[in-house]
Protein backbone atom coordinates (compact mmCIF):
# COMPACT_ATOMS: atom_id res chain seq x y z
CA UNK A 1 140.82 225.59 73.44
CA UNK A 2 143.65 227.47 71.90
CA UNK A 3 147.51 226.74 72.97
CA UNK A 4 149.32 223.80 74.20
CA UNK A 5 147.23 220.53 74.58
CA UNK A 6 146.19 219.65 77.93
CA UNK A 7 147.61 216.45 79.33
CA UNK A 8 145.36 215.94 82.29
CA UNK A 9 142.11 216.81 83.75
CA UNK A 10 143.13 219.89 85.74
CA UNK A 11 144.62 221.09 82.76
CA UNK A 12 141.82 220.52 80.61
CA UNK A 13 139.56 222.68 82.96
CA UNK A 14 141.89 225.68 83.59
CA UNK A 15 142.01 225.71 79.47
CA UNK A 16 138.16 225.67 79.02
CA UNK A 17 136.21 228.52 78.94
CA UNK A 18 136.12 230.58 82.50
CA UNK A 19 132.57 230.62 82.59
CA UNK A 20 132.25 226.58 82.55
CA UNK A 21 134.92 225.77 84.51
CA UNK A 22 132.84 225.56 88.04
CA UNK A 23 130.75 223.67 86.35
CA UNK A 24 133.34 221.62 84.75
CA UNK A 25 135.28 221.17 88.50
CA UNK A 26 131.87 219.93 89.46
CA UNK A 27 131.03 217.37 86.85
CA UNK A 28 134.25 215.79 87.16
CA UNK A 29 134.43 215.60 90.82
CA UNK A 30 131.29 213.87 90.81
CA UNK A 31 132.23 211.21 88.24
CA UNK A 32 135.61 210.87 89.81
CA UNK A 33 133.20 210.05 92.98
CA UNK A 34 131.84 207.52 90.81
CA UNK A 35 134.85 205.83 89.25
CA UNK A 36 137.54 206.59 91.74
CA UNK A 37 139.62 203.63 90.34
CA UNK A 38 138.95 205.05 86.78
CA UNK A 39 142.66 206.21 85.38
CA UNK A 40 141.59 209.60 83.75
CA UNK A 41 143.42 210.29 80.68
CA UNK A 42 142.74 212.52 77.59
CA UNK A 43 142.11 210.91 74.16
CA UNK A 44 140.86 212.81 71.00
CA UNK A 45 141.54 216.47 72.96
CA UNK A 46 139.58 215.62 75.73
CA UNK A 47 138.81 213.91 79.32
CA UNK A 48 137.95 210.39 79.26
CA UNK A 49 137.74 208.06 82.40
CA UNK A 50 138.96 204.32 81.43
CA UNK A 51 138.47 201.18 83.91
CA UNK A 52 140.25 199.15 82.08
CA UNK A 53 137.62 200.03 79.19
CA UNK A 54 135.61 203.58 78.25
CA UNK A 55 133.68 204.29 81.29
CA UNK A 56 132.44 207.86 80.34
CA UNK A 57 134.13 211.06 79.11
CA UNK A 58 133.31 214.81 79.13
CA UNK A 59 134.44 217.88 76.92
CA UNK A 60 133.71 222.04 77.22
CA UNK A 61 132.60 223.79 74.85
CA UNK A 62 131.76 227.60 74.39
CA UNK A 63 128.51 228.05 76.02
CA UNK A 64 127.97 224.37 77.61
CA UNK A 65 129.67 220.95 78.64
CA UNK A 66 128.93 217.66 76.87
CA UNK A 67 128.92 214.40 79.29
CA UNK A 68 129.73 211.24 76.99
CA UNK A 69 128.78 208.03 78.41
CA UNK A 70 128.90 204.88 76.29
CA UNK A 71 125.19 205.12 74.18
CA UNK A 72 123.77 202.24 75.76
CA UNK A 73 123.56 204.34 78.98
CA UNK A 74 121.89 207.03 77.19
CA UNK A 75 119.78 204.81 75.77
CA UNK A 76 119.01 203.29 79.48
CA UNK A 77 118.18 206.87 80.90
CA UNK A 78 116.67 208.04 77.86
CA UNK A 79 113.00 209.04 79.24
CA UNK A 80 114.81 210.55 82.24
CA UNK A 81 116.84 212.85 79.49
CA UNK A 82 113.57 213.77 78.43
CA UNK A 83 113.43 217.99 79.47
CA UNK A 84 117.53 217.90 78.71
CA UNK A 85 119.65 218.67 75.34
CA UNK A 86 120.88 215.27 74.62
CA UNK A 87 121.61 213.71 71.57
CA UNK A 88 121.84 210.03 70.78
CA UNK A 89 125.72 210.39 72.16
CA UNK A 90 125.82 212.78 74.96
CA UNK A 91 123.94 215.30 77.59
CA UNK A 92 124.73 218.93 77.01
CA UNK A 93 124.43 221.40 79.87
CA UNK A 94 124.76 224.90 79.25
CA UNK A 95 126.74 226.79 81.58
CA UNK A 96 123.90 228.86 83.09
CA UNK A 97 121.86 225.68 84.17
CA UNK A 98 122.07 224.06 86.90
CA UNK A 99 123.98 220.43 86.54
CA UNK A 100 121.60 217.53 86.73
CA UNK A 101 123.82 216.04 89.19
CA UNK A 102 121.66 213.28 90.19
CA UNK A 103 120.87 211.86 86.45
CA UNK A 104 124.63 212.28 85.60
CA UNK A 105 125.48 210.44 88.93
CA UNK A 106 123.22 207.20 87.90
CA UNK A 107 124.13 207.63 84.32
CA UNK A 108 127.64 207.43 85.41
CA UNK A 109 126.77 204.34 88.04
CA UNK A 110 125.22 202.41 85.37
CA UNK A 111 128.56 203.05 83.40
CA UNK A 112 130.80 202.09 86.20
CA UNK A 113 128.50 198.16 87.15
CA UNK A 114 128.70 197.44 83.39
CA UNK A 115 132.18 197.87 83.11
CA UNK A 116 132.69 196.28 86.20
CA UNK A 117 130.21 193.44 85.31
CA UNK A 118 132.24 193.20 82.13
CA UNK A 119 129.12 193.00 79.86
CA UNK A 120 129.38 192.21 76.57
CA UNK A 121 125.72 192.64 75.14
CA UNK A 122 126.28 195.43 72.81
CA UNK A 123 127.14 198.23 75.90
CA UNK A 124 129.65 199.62 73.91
């Protein structure tokens, strides 16, 4: 994303590529649904969602949107990601799918209770 660095969320969006950003409004609606106590901040260039620790994060791309949540929630979901582009760190969606909006919505729950359980069994 060429030009000044974003410094929030919106920001980040309006800078990503015009295609994805629908799809990017979407996908962080729905995980600010998820972690509406999350403070969203950008680290490393892009959108991250913190409660107090990494809850989940999400970047744009050229042709599709990576959602990041800690690998041990990958991991969890991982024969549901079966039929998806994901990698051992993150789901990829290409802009012209549709959003698995339900398996990003329990990913992202799963996030949210370990945080807020405060587990400390390798989660992150």
């Amino acid at each position: 994303m060429p030009g000044k660095l974003p410094a929030t969320h919106a920001e980040y969006i309006r800078a990503a590529p015009a295609e994805g950003q629908p799809m990017l409004r979407q996908l962080h609606a729905l995980l600010k649904r998820v972690a509406p106590r999350a403070e969203e901040a950008i680290k490393w260039g892009n959108p991250f969602f913190v409660e107090p620790r990494f809850v989940f994060a999400f970047s744009a791309h050229k042709q599709h949107l990576s959602f990041a949540p800690p690998q041990a929630a990958l991991d969890r979901f991982r024969n549901e990601l079966e039929g998806h582009q994901a990698t051992k760190h993150m789901l990829k969606v290409r802009y012209d799918q549709p959003l698995p909006e339900t398996l990003i919505r329990r990913i992202a729950e799963y996030s949210v209770q370990r945080v807020s359980e405060r587990q400390d069994d390798g989660f992150w």
